[in-house]
N, C-alpha and C. Protein backbone atom coordinates (compact mmCIF):
# COMPACT_ATOMS: atom_id res chain seq x y z
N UNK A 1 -7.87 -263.35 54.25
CA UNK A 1 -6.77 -264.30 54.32
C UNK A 1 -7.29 -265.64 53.78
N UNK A 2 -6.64 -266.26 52.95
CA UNK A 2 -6.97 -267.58 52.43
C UNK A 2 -6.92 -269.17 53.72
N UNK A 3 -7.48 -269.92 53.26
CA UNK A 3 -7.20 -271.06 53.97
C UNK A 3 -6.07 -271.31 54.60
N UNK A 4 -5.25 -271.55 52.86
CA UNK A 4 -3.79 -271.61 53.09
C UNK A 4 -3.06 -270.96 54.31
N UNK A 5 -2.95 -269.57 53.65
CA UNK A 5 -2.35 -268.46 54.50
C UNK A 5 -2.68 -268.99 55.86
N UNK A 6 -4.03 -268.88 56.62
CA UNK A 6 -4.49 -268.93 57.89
C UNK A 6 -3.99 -269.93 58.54
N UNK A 7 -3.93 -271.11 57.57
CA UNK A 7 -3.38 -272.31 58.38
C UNK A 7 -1.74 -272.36 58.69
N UNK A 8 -0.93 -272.07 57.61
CA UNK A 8 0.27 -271.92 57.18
C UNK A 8 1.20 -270.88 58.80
N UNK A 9 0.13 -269.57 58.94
CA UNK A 9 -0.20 -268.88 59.85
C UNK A 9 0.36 -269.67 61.51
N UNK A 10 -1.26 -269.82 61.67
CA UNK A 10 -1.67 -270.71 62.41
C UNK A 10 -0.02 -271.71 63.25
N UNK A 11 -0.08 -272.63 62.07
CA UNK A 11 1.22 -273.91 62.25
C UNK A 11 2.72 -272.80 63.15
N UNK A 12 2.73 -271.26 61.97
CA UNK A 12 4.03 -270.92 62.50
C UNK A 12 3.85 -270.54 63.64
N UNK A 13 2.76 -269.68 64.36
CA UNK A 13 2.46 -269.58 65.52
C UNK A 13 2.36 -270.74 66.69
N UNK A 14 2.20 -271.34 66.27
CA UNK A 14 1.81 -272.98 67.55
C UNK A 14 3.61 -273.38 67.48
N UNK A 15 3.95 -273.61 66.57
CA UNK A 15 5.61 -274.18 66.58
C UNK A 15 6.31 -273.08 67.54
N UNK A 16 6.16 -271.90 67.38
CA UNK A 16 6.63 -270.85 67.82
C UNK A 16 6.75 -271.13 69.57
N UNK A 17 5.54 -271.10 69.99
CA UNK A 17 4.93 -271.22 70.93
C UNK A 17 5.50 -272.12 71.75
N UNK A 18 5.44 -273.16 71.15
CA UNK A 18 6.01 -274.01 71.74
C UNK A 18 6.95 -274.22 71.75
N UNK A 19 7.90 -273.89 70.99
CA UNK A 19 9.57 -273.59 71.01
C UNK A 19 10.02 -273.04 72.51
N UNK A 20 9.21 -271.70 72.13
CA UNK A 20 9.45 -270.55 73.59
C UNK A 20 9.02 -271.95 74.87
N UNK A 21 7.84 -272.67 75.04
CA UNK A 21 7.92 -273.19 76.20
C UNK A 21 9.08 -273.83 76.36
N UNK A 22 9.34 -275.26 75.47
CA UNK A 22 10.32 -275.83 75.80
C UNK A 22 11.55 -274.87 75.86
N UNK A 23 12.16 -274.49 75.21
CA UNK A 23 13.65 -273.42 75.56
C UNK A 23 13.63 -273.29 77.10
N UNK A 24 12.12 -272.31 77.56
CA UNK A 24 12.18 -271.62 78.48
C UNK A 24 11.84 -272.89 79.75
N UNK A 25 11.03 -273.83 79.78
CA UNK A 25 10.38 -274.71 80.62
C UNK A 25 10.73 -276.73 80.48
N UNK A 26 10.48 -276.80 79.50
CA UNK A 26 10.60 -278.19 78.98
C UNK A 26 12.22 -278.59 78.95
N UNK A 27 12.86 -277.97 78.54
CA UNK A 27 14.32 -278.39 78.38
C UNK A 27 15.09 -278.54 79.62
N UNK A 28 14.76 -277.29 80.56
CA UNK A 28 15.24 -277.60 81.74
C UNK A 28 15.11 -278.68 82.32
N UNK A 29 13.30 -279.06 82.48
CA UNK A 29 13.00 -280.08 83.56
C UNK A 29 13.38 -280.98 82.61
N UNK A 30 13.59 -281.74 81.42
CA UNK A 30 13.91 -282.89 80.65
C UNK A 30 15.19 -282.88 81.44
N UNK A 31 16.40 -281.85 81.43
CA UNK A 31 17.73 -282.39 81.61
C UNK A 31 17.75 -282.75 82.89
N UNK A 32 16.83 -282.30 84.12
CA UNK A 32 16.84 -283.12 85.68
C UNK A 32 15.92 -284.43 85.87
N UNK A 33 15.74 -284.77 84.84
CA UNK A 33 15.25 -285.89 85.02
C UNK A 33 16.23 -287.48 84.23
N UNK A 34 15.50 -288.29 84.81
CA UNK A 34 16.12 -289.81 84.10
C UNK A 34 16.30 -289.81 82.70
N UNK A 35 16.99 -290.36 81.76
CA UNK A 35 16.81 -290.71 80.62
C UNK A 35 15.57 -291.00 80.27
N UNK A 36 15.00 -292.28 81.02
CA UNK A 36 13.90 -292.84 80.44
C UNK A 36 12.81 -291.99 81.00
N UNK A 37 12.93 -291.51 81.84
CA UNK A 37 11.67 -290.45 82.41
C UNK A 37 11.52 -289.18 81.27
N UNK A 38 12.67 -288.89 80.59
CA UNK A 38 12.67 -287.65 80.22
C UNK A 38 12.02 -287.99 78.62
N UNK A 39 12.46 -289.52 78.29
CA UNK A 39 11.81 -290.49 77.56
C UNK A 39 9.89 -290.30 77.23
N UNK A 40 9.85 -290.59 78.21
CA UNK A 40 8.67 -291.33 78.88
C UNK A 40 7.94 -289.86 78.05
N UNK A 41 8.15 -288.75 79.11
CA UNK A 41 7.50 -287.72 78.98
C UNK A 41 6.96 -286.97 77.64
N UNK A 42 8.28 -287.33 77.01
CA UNK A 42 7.97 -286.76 75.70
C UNK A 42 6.96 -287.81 74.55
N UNK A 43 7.42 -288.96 74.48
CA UNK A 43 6.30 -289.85 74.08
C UNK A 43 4.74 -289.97 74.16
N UNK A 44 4.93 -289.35 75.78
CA UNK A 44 3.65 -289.31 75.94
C UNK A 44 2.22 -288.42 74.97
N UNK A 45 2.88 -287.21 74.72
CA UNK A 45 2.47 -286.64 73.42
C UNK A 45 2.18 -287.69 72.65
N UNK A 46 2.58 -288.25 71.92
CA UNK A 46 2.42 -288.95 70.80
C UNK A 46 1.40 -290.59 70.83
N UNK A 47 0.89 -290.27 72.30
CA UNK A 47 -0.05 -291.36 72.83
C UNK A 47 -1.19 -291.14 72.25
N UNK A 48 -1.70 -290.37 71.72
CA UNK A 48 -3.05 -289.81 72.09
C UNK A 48 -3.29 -289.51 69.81
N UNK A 49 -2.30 -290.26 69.31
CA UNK A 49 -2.31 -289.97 67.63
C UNK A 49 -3.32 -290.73 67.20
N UNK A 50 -4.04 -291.42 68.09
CA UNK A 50 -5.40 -292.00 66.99
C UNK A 50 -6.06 -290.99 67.30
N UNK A 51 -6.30 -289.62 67.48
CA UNK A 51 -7.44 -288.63 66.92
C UNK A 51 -7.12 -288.27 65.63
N UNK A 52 -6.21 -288.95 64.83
CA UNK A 52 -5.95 -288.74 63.07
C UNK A 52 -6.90 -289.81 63.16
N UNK A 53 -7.96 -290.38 63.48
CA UNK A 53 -9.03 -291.10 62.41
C UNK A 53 -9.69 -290.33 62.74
N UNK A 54 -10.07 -289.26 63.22
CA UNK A 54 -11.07 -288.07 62.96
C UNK A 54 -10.94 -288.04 61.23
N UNK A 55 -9.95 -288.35 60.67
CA UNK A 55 -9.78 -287.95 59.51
C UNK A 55 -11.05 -289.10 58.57
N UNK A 56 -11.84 -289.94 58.93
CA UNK A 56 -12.67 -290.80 58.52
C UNK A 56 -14.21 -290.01 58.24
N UNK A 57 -14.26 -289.21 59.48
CA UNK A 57 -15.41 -288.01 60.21
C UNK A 57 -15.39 -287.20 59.03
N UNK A 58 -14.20 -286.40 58.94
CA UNK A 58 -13.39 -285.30 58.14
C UNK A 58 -14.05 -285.24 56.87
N UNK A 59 -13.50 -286.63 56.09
CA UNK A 59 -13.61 -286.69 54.89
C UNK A 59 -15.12 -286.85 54.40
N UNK A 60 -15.97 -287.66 55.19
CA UNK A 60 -17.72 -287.83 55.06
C UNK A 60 -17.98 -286.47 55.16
N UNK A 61 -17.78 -285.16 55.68
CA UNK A 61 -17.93 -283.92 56.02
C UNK A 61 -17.65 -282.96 55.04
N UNK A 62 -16.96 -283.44 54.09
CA UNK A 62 -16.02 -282.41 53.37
C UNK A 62 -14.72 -282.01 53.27
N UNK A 63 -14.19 -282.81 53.64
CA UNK A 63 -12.40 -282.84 53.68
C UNK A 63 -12.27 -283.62 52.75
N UNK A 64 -11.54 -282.85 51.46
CA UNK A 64 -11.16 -283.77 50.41
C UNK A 64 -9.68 -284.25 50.19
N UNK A 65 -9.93 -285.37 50.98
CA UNK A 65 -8.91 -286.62 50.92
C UNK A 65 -9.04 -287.78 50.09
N UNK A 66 -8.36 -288.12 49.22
CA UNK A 66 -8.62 -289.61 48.94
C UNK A 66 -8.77 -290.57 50.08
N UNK A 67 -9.14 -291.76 49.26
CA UNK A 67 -8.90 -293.29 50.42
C UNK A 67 -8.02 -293.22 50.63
N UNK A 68 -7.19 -293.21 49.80
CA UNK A 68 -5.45 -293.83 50.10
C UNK A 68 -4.52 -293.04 50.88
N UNK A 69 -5.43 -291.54 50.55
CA UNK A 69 -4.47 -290.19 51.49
C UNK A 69 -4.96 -290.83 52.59
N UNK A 70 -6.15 -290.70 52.75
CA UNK A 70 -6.83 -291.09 54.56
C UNK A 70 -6.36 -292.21 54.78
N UNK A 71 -6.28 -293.10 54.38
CA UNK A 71 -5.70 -294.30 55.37
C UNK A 71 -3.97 -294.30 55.61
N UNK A 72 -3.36 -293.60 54.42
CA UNK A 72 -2.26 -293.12 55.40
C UNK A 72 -2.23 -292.26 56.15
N UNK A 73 -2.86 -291.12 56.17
CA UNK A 73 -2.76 -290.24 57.43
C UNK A 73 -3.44 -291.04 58.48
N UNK A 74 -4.43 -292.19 58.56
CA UNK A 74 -4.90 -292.57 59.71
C UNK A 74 -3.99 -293.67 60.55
N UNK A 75 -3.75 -294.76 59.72
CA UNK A 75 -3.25 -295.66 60.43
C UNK A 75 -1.82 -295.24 60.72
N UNK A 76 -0.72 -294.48 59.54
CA UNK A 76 0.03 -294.03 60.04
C UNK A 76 0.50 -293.88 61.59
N UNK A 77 -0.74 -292.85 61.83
CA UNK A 77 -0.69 -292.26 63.57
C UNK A 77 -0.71 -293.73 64.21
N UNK A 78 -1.68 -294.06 63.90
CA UNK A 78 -2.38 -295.18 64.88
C UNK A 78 -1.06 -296.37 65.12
N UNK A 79 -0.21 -296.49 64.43
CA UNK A 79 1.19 -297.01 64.27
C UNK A 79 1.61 -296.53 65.15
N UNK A 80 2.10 -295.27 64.82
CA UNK A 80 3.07 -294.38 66.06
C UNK A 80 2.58 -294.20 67.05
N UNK A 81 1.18 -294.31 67.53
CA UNK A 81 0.33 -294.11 69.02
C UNK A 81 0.92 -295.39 69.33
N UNK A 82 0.66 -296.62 68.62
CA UNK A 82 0.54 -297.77 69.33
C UNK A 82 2.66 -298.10 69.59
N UNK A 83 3.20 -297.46 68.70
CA UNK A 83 4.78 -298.05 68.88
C UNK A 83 5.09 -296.85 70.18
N UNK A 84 4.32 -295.80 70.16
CA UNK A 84 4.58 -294.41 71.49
C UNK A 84 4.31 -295.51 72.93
N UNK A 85 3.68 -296.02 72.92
CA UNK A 85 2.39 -296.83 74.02
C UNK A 85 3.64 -297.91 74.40
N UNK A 86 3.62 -298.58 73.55
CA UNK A 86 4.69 -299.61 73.73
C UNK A 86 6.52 -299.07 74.32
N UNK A 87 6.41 -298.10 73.75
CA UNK A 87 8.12 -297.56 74.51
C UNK A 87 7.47 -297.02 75.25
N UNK A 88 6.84 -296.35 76.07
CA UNK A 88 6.49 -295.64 77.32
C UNK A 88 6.31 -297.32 78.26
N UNK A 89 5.73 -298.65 77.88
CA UNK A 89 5.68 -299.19 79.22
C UNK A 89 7.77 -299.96 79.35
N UNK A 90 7.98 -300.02 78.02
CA UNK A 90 9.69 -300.65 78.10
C UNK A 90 10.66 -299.60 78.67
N UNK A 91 9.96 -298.46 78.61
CA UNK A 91 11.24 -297.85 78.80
C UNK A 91 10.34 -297.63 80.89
N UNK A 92 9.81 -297.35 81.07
CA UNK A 92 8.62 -297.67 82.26
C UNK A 92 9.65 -298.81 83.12
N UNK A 93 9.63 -299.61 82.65
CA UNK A 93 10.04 -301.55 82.73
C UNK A 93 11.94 -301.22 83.13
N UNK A 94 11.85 -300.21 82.43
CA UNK A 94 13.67 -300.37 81.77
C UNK A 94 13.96 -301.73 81.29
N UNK A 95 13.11 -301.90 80.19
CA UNK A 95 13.65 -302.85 79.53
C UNK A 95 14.76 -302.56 78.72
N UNK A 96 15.85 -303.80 78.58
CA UNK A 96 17.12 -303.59 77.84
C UNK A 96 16.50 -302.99 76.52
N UNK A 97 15.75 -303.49 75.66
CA UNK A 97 15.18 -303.32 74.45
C UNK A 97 14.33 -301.71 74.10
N UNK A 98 14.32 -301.26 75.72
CA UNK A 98 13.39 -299.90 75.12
C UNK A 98 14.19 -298.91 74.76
N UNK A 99 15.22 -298.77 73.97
CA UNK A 99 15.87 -297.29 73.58
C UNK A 99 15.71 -298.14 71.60
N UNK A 100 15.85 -299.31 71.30
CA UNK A 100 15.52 -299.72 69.68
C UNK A 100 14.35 -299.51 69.50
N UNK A 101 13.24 -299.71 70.50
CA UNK A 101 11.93 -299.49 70.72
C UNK A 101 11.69 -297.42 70.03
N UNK A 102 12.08 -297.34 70.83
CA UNK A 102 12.40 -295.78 70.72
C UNK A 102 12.57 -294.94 69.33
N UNK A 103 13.79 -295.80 69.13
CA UNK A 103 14.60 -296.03 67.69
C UNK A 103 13.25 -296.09 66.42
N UNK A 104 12.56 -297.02 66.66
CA UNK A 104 11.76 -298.06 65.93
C UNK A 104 10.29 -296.78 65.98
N UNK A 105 10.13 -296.31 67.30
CA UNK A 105 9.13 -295.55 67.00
C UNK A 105 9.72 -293.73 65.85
N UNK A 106 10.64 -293.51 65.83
CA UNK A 106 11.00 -292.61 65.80
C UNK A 106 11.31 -292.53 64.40
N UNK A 107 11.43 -293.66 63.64
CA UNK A 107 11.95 -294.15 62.20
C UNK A 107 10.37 -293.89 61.54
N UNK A 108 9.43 -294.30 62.49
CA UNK A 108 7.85 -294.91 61.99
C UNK A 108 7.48 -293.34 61.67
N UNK A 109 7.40 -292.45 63.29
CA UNK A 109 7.12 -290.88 63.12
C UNK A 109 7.71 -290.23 62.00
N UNK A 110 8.93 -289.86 62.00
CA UNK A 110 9.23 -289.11 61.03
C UNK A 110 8.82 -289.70 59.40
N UNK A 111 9.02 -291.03 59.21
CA UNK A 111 8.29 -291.26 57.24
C UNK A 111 6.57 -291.11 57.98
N UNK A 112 5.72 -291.15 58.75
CA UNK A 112 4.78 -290.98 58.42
C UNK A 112 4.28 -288.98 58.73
N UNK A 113 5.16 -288.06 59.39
CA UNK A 113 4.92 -287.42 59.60
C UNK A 113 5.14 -286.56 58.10
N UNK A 114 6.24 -287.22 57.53
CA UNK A 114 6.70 -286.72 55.90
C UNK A 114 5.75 -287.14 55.18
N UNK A 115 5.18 -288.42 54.98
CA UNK A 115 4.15 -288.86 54.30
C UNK A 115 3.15 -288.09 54.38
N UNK A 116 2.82 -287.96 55.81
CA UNK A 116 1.38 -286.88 55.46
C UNK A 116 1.34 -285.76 55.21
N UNK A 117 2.22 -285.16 55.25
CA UNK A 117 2.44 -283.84 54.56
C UNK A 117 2.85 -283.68 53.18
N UNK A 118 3.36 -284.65 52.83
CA UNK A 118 2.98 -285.00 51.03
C UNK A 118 2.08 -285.24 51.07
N UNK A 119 1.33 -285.93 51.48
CA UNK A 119 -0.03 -286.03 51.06
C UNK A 119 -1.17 -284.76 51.27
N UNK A 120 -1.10 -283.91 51.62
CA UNK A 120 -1.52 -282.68 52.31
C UNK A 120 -1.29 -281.64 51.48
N UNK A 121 -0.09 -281.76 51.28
CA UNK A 121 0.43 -280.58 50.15
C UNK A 121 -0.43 -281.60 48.43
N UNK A 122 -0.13 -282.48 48.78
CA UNK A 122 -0.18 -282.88 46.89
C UNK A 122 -2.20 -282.68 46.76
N UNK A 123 -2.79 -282.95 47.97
CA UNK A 123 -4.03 -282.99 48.01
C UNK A 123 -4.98 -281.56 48.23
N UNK A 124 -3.98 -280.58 48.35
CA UNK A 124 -4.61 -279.59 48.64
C UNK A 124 -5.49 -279.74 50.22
N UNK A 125 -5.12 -279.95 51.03
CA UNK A 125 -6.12 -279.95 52.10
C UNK A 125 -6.28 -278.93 52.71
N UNK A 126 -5.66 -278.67 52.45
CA UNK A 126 -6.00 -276.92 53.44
C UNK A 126 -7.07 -276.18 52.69
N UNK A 127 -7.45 -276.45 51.67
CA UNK A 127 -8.46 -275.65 51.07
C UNK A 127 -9.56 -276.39 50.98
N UNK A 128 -9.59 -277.85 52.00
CA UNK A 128 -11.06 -278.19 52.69
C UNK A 128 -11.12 -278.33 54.03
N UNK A 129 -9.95 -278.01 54.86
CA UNK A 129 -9.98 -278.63 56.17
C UNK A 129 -10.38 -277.61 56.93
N UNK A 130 -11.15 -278.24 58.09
CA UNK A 130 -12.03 -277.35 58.74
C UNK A 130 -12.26 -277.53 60.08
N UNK A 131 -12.46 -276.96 61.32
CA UNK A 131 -12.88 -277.75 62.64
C UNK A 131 -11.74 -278.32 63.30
N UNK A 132 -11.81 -279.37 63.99
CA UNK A 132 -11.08 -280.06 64.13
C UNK A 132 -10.07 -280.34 63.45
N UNK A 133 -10.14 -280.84 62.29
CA UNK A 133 -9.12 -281.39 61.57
C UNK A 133 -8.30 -279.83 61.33
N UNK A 134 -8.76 -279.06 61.40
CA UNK A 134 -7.86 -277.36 61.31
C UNK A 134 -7.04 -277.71 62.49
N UNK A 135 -7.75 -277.62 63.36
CA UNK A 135 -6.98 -277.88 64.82
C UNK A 135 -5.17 -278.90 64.87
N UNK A 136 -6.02 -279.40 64.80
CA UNK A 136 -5.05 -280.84 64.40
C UNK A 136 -4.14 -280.95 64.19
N UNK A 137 -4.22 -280.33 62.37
CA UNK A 137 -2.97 -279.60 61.71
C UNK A 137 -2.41 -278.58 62.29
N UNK A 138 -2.97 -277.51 62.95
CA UNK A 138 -2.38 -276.34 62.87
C UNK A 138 -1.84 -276.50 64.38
N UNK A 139 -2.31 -277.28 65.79
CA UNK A 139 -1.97 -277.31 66.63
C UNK A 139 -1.17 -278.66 67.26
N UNK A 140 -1.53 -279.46 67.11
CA UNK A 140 -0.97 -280.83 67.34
C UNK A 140 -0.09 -281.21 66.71
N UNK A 141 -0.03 -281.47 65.17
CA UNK A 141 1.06 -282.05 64.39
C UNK A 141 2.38 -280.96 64.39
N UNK A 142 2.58 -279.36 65.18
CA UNK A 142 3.70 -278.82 65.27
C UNK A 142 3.78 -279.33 66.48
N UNK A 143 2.79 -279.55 67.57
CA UNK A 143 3.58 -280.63 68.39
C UNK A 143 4.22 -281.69 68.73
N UNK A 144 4.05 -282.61 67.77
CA UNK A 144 4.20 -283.55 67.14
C UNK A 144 5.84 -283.84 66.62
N UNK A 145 5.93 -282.86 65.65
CA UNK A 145 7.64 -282.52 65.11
C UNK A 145 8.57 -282.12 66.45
N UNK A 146 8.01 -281.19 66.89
CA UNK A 146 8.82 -280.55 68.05
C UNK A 146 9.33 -282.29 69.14
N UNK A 147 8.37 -282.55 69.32
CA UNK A 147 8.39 -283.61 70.70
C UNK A 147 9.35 -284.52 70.17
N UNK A 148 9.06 -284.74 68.43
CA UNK A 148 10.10 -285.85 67.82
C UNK A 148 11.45 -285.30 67.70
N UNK A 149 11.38 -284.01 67.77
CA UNK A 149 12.68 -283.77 67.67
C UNK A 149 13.95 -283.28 69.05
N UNK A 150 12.68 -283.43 70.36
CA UNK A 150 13.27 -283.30 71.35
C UNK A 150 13.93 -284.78 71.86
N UNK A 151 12.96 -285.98 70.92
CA UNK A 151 13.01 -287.32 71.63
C UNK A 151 14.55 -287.40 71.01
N UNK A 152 14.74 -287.21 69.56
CA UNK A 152 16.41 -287.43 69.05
C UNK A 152 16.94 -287.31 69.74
N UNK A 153 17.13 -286.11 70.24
CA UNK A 153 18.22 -284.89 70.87
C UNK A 153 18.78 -285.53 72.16
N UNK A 154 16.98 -286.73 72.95
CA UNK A 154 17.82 -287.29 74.19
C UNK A 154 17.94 -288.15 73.62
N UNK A 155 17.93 -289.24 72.75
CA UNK A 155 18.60 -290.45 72.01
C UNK A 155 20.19 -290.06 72.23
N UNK A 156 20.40 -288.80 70.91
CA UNK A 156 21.51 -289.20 70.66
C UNK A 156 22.86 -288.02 72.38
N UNK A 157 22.05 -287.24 73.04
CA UNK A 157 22.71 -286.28 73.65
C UNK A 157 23.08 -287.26 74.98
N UNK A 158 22.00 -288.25 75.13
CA UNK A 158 22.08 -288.80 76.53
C UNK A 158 22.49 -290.27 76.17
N UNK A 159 22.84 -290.70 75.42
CA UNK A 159 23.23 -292.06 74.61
C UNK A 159 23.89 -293.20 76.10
N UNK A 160 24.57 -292.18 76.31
CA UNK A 160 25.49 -292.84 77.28
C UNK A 160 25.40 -292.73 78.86
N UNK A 161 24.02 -292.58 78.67
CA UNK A 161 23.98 -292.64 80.34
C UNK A 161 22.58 -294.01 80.08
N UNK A 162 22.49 -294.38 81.38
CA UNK A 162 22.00 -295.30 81.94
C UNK A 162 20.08 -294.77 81.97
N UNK A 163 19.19 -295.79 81.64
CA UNK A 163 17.74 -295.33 81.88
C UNK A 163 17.25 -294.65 82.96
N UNK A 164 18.03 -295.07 84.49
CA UNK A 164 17.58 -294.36 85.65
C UNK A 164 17.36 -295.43 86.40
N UNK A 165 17.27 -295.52 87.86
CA UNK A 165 17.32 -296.83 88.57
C UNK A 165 16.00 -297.60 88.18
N UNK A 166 16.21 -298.95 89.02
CA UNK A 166 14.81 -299.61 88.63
C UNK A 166 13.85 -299.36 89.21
N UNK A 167 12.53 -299.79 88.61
CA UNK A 167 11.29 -299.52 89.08
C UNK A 167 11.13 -300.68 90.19
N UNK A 168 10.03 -300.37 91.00
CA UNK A 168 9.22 -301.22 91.52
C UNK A 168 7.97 -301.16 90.94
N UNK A 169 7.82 -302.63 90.16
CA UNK A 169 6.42 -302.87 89.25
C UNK A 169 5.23 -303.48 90.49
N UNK A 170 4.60 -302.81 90.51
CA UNK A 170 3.33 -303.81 91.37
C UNK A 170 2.40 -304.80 90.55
């Protein structure tokens, strides 16, 4: 089996996978929970996107990326970690402002999640990526789409309900 194939593989299996959880597990508990909790939860995934500067590691190793591919696949994430971070404490807060927040992260994810996959496809990476950065691709970034596309779904499905009562901040 080629790189390609394996990875290509790989991606449909993990999306898969995780489809079946959420359908079967994730969707339920999202709809008994708060807006912003159900918020919260799914973002949280997308906390943890600065392990795309592994892609710095990657490329000294043998991952043939350009500069310009790597620093958009890096900071990209590091954008969307840091705009994920920021709507998890507003929407946390129930701040009036955390559903544009939301908005704002969600505009950033999807052109950089498209970006790097042009860049991926135009760069051939699959026919150097290895380790980790296999991982990455083949396991995380279908998590990645999925979570963004569960976050829409409560954007636009739950629009009209309220974040959930207030917090007590200590």
């Amino acid at each position: 089996m080629t790189l390609l194939a394996a990875g290509g593989l790989a991606t449909i299996l993990s999306l898969t996978a995780f489809a079946v959880f959420f359908v079967l597990h994730g969707i339920p508990w999202l709809t008994r929970q708060t807006r912003s909790d159900a918020l919260i939860a799914l973002l949280w995934v997308h906390a943890f996107r600065h392990i795309a500067l592994q892609i710095f590691s990657a490329q000294r190793f043998g991952l043939a990326v350009s500069d310009i591919g790597r620093n958009h696949i890096a900071y990209g994430d590091v954008a969307g970690m840091l705009l994920a971070l920021a709507a998890i404490v507003a929407l946390y807060r129930r701040s009036s402002w955390s559903i544009a927040l939301v908005w704002v992260f969600v505009a950033e994810t999807i052109y950089d999640l498209i970006d790097s996959t042009i860049i991926g496809i135009r760069e051939n990476l699959f026919e150097t990526v290895a380790g980790v950065t296999w991982l990455i691709l083949t396991f995380y970034v279908p998590l990645l789409w999925l979570t963004l596309a569960l976050i829409v779904w409560q954007l636009l499905v739950r629009r009209a309900e309220p974040l959930g009562g207030a917090r007590v901040i200590i």
